[in-house]
N, C-alpha and C. Protein backbone atom coordinates (compact mmCIF):
# COMPACT_ATOMS: atom_id res chain seq x y z
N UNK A 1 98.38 74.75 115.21
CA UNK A 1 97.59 74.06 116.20
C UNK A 1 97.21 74.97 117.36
N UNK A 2 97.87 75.70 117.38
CA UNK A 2 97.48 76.97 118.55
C UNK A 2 96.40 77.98 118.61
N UNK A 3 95.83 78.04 117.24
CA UNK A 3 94.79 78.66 116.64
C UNK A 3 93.27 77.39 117.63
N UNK A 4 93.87 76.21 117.06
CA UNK A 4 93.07 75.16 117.15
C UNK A 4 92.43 74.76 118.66
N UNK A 5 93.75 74.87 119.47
CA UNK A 5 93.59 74.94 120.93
C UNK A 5 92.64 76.11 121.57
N UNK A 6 93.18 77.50 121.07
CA UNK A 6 92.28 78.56 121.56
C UNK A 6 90.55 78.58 120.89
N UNK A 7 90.58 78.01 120.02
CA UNK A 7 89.27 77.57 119.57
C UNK A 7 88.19 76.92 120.37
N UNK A 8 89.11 75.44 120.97
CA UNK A 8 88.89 74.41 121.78
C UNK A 8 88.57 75.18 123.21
N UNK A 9 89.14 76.32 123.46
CA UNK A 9 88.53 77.13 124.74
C UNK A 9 87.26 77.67 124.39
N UNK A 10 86.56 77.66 123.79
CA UNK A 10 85.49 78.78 123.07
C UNK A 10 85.84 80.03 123.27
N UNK A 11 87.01 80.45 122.78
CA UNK A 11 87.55 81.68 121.84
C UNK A 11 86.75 81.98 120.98
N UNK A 12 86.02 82.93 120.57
CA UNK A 12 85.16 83.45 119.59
C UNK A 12 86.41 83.92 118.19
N UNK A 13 86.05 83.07 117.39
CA UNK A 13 87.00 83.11 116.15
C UNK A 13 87.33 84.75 115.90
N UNK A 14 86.07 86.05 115.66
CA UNK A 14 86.29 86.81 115.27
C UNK A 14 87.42 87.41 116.51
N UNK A 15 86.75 86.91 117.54
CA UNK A 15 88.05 88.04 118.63
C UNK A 15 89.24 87.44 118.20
N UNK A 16 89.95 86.23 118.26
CA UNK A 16 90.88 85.33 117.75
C UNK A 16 91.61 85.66 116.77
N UNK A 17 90.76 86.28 115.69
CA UNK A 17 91.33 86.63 114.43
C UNK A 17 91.69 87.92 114.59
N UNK A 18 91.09 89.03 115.26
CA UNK A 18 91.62 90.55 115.51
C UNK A 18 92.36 90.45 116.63
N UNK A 19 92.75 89.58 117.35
CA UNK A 19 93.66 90.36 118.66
C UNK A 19 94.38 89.67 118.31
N UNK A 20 94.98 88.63 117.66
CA UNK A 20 96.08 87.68 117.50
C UNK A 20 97.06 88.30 116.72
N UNK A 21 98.36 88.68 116.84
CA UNK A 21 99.46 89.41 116.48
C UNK A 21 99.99 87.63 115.79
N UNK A 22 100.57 87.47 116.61
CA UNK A 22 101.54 85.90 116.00
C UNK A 22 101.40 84.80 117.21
N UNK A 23 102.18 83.77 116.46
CA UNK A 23 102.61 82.70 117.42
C UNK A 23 103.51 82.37 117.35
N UNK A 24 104.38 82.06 118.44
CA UNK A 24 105.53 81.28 118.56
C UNK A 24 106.06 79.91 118.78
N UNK A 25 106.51 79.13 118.40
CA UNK A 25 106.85 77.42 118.54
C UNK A 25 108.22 77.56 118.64
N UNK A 26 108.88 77.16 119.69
CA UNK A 26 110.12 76.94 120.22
C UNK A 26 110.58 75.77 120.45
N UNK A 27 111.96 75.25 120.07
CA UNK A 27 112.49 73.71 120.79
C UNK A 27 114.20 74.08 120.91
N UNK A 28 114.39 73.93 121.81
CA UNK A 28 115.76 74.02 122.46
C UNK A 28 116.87 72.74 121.94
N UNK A 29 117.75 73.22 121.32
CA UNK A 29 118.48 71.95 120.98
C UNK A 29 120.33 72.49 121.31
N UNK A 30 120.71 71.15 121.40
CA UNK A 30 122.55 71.46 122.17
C UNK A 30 123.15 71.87 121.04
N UNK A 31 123.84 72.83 121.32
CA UNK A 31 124.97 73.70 120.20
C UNK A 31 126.21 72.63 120.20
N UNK A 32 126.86 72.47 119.00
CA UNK A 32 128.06 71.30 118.88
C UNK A 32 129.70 72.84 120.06
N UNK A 33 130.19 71.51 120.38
CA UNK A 33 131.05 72.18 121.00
C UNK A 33 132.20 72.74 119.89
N UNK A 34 132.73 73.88 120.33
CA UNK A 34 133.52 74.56 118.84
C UNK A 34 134.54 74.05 118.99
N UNK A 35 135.20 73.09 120.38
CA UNK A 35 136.25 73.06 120.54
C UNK A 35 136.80 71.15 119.44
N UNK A 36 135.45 70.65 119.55
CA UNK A 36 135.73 69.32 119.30
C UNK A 36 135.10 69.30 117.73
N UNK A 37 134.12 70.35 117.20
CA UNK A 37 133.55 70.22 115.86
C UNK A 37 134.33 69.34 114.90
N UNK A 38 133.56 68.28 114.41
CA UNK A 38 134.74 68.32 112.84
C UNK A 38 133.26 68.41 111.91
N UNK A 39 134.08 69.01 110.55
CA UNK A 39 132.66 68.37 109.55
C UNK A 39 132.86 67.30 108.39
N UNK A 40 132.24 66.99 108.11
CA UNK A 40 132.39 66.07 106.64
C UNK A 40 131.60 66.78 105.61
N UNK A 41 132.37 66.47 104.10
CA UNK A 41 131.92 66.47 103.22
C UNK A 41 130.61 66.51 102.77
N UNK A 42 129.80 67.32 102.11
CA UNK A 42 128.45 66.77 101.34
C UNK A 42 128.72 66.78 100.47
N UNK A 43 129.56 67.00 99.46
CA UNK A 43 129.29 67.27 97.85
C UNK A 43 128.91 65.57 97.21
N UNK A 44 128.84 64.96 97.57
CA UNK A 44 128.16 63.49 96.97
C UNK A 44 126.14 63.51 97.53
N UNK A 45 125.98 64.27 98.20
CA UNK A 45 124.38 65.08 98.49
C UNK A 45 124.37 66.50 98.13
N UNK A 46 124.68 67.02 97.18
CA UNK A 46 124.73 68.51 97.11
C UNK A 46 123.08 68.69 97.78
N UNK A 47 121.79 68.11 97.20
CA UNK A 47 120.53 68.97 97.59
C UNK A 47 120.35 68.96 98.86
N UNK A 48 120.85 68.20 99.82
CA UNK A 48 120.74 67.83 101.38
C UNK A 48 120.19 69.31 102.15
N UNK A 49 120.48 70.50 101.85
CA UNK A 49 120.22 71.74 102.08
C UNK A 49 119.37 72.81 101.34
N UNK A 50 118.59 71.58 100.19
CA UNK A 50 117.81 72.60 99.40
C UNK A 50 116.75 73.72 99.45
N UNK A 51 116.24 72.86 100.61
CA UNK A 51 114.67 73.59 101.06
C UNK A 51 115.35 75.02 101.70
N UNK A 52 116.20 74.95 102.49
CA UNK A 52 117.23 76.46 102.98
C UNK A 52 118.26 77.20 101.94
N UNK A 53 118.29 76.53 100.91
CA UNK A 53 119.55 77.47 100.21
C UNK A 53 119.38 78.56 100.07
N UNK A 54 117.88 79.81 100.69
CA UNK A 54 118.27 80.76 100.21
C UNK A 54 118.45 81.79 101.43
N UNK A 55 118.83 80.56 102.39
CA UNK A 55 118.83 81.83 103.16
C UNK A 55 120.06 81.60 103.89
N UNK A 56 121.00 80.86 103.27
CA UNK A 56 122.66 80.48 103.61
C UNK A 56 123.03 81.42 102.75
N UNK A 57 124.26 81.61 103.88
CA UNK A 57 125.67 82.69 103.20
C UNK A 57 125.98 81.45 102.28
N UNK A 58 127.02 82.38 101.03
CA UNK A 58 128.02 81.56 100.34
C UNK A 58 128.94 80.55 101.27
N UNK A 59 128.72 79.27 101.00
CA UNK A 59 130.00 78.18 101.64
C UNK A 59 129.28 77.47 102.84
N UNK A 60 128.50 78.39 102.85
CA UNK A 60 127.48 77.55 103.92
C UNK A 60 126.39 76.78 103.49
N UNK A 61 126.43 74.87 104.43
CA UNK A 61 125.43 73.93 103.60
C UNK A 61 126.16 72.97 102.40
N UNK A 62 127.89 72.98 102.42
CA UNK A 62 128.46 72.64 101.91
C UNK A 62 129.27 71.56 102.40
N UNK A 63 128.98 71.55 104.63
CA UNK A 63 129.52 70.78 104.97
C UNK A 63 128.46 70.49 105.74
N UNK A 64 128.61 69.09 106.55
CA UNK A 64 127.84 68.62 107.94
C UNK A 64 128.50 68.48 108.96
N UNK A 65 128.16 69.11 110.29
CA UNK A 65 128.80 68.70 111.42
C UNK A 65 128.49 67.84 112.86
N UNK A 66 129.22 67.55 113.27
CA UNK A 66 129.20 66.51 114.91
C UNK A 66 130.56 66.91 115.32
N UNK A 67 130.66 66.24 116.89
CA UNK A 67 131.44 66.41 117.66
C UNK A 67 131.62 65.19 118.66
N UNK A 68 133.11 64.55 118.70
CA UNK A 68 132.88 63.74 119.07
C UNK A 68 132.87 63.93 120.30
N UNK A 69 133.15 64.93 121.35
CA UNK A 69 133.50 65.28 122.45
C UNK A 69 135.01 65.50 122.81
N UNK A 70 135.57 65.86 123.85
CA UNK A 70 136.58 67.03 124.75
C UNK A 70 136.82 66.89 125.73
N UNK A 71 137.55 67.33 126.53
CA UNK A 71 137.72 67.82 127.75
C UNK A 71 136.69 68.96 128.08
N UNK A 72 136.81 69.95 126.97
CA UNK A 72 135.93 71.24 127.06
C UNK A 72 134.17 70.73 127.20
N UNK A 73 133.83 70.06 126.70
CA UNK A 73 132.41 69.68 126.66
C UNK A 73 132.31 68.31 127.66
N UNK A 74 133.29 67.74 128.39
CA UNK A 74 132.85 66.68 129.03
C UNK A 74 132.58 65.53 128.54
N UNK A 75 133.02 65.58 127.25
CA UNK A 75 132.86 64.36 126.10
C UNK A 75 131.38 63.99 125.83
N UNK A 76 130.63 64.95 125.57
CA UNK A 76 129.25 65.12 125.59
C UNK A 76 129.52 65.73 123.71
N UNK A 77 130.21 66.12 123.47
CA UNK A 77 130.17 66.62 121.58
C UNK A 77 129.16 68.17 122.10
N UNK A 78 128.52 68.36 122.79
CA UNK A 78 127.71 69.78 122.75
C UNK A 78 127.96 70.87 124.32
N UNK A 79 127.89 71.92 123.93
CA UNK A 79 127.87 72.70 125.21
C UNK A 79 126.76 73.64 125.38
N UNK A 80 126.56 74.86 124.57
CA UNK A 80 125.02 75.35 125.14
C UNK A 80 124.08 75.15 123.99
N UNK A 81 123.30 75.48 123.92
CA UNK A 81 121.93 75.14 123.57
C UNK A 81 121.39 76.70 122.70
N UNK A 82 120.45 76.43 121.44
CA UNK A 82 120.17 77.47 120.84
C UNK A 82 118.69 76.79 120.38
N UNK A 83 118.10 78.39 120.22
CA UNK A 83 116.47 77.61 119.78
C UNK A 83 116.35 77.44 118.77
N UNK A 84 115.58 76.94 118.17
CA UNK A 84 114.84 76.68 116.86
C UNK A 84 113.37 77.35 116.55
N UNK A 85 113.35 78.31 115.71
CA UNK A 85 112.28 78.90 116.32
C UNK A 85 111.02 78.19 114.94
N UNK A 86 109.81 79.20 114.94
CA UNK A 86 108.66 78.46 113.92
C UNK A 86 108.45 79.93 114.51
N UNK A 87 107.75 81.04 113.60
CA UNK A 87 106.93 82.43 114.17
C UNK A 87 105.83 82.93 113.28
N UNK A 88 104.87 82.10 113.48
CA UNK A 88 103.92 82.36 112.52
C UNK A 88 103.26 84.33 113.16
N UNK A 89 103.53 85.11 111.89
CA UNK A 89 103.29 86.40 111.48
C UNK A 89 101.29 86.32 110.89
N UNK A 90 100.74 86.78 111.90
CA UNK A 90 99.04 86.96 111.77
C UNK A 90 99.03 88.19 110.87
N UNK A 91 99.10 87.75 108.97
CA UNK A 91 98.43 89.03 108.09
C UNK A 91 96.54 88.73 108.19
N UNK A 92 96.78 89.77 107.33
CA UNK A 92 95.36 89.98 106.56
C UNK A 92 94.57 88.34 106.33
N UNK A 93 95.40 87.71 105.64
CA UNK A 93 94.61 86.35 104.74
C UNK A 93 94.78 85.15 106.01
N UNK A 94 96.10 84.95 106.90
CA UNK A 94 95.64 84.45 107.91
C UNK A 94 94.30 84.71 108.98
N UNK A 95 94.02 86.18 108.94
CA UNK A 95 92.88 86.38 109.91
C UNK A 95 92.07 85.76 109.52
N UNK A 96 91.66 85.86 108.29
CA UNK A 96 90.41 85.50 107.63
C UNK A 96 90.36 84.00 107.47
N UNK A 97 91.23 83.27 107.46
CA UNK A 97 92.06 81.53 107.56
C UNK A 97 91.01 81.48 108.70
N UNK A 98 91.35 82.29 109.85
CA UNK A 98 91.23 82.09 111.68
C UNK A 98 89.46 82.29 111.55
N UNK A 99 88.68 83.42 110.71
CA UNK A 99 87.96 83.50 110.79
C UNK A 99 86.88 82.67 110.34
N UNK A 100 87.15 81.77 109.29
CA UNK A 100 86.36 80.71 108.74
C UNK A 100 86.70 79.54 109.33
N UNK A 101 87.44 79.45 109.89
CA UNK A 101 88.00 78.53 110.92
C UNK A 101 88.49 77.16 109.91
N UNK A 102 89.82 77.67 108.82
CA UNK A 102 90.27 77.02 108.37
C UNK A 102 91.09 76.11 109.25
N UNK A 103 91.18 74.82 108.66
CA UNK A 103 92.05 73.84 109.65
C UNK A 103 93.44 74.55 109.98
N UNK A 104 94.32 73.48 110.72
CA UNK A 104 95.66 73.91 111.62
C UNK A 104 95.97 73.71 109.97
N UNK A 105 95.98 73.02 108.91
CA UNK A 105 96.81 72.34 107.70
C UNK A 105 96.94 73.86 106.93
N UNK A 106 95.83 73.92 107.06
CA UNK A 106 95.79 75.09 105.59
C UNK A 106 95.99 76.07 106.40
N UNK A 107 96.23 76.50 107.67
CA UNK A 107 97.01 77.92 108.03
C UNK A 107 98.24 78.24 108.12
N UNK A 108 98.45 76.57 108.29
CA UNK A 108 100.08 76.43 108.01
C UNK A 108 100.67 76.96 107.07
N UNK A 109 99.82 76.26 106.02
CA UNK A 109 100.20 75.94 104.57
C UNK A 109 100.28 77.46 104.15
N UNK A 110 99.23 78.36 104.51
CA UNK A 110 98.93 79.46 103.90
C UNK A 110 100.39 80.88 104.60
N UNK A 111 101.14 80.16 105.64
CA UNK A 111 101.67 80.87 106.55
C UNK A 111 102.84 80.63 106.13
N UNK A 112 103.14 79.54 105.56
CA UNK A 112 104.87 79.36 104.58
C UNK A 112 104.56 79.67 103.66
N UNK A 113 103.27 79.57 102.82
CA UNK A 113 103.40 80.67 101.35
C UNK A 113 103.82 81.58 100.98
N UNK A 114 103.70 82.53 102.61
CA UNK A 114 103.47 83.85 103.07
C UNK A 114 104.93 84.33 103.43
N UNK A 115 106.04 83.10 103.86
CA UNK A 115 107.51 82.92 104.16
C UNK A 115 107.44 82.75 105.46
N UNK A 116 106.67 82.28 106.38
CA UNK A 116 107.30 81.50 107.36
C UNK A 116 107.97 80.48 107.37
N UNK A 117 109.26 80.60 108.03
CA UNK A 117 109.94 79.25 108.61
C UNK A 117 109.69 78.79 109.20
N UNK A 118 109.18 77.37 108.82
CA UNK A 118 108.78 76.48 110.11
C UNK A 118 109.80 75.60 111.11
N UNK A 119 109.43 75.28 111.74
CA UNK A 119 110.42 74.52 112.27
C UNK A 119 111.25 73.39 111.58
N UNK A 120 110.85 72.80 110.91
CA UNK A 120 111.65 71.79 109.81
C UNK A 120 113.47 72.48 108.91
N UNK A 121 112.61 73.53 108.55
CA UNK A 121 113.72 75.00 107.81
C UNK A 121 114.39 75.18 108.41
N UNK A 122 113.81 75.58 109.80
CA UNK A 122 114.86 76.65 111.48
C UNK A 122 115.48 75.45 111.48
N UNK A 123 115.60 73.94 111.28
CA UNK A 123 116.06 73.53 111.92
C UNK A 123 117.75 73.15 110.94
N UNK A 124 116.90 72.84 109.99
CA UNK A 124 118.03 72.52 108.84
C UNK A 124 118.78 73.63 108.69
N UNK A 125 118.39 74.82 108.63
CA UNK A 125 119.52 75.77 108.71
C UNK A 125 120.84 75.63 110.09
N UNK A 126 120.06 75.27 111.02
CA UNK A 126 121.03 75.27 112.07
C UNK A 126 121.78 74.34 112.13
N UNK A 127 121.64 73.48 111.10
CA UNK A 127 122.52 72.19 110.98
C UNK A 127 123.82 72.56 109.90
N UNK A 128 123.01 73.22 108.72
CA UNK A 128 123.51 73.69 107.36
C UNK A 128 124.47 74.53 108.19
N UNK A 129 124.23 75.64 109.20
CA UNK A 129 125.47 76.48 109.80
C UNK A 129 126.32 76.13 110.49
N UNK A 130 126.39 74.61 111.14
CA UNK A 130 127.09 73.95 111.67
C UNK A 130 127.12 74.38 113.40
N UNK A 131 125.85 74.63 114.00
CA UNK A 131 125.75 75.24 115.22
C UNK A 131 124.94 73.97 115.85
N UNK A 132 124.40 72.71 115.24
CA UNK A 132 123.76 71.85 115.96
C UNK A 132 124.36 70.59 114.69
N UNK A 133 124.00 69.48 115.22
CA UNK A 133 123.86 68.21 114.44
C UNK A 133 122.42 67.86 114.25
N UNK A 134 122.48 66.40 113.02
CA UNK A 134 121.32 66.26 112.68
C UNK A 134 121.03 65.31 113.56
N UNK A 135 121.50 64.74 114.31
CA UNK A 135 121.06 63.72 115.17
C UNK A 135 120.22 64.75 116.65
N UNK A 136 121.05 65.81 117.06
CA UNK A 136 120.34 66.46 118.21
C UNK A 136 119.02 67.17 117.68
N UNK A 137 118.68 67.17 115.71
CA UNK A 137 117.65 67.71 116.04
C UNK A 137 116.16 66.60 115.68
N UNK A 138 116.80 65.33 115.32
CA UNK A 138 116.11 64.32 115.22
C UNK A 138 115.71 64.30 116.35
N UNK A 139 116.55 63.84 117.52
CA UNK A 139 116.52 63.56 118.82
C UNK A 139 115.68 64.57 119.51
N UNK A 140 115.17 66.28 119.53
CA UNK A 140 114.59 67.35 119.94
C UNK A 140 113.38 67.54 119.27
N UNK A 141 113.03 67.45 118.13
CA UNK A 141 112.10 67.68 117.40
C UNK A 141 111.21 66.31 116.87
N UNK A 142 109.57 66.95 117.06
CA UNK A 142 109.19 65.45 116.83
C UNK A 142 108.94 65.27 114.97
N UNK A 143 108.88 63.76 114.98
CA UNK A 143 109.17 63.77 113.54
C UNK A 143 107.95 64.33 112.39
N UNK A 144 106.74 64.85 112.76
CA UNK A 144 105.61 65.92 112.44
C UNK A 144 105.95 66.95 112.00
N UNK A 145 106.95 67.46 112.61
CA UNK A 145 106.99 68.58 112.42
C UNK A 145 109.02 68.30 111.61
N UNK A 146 109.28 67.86 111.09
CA UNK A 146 110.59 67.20 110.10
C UNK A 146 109.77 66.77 109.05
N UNK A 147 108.94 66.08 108.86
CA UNK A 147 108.71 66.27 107.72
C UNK A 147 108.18 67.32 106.44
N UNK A 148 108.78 66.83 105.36
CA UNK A 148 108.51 68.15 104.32
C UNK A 148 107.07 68.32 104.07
N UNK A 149 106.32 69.09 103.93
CA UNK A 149 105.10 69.71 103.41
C UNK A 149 103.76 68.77 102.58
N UNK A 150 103.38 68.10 102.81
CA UNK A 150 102.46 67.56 101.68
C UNK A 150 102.61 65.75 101.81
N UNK A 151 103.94 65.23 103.37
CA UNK A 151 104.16 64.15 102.96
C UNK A 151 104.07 63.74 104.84
């Protein structure tokens, strides 16, 4: 959508498409406190982590975590905060995306072909590593950008 916005300025596509290196999409979400973590079980959901399995260590994505809170966290279950990132990488076939002025859909689309992680991935991994819950990233992230690809 950032392509889309600078468009909406009358950005001249061709400059757009040659000076544009990348973009970045950021959302800040609370890290579970280490002191209060527990996890539960998935093996009755083994795929719950599918769309990320390849970019988990062994053993990781095997559990889910929350926190119920501490003394250490203030009974809040979280203490600092880590991003979630989305970094769309401007190649060759994106320029040319930018230059025909393919929609926000299909640059997307063409930009995880390519192996970007979008935010949906960044996020599930950080759940799969047990550094956030799925509720803080329900709660942080809007649900557009959680859903899977095509749905």
């Amino acid at each position: 959508a950032a392509v889309d916005s600078m468009l909406a300025y009358n950005v001249h596509p061709h400059f757009l498409s040659t000076c544009l290196l990348g973009i970045v999409s950021q959302r800040l979400v609370r890290s579970l406190c280490p002191h209060c973590k527990v996890s539960y079980d998935l093996s009755g959901a083994p795929r719950t982590f599918e769309d990320v399995k390849r970019w988990l260590e062994p053993g990781e994505g095997e559990l889910i975590y929350s926190a119920p809170g501490c003394a250490h966290c203030y009974r809040e279950g979280y203490t600092d905060r880590t991003g979630v990132f989305e970094v769309l990488r401007v190649t060759n076939e994106i320029r040319r995306f930018i230059l025909d002025r393919n929609s926000a859909k299909d640059i997307r689309m063409k930009a995880v072909e390519q192996g970007m992680l979008d935010l949906r991935r960044s996020a599930l991994l950080k759940v799969a590593k047990g550094v956030t819950s799925t509720e803080e990233v329900v709660r942080m992230i809007s649900t557009e950008h959680l859903m899977p690809e095509g749905e």
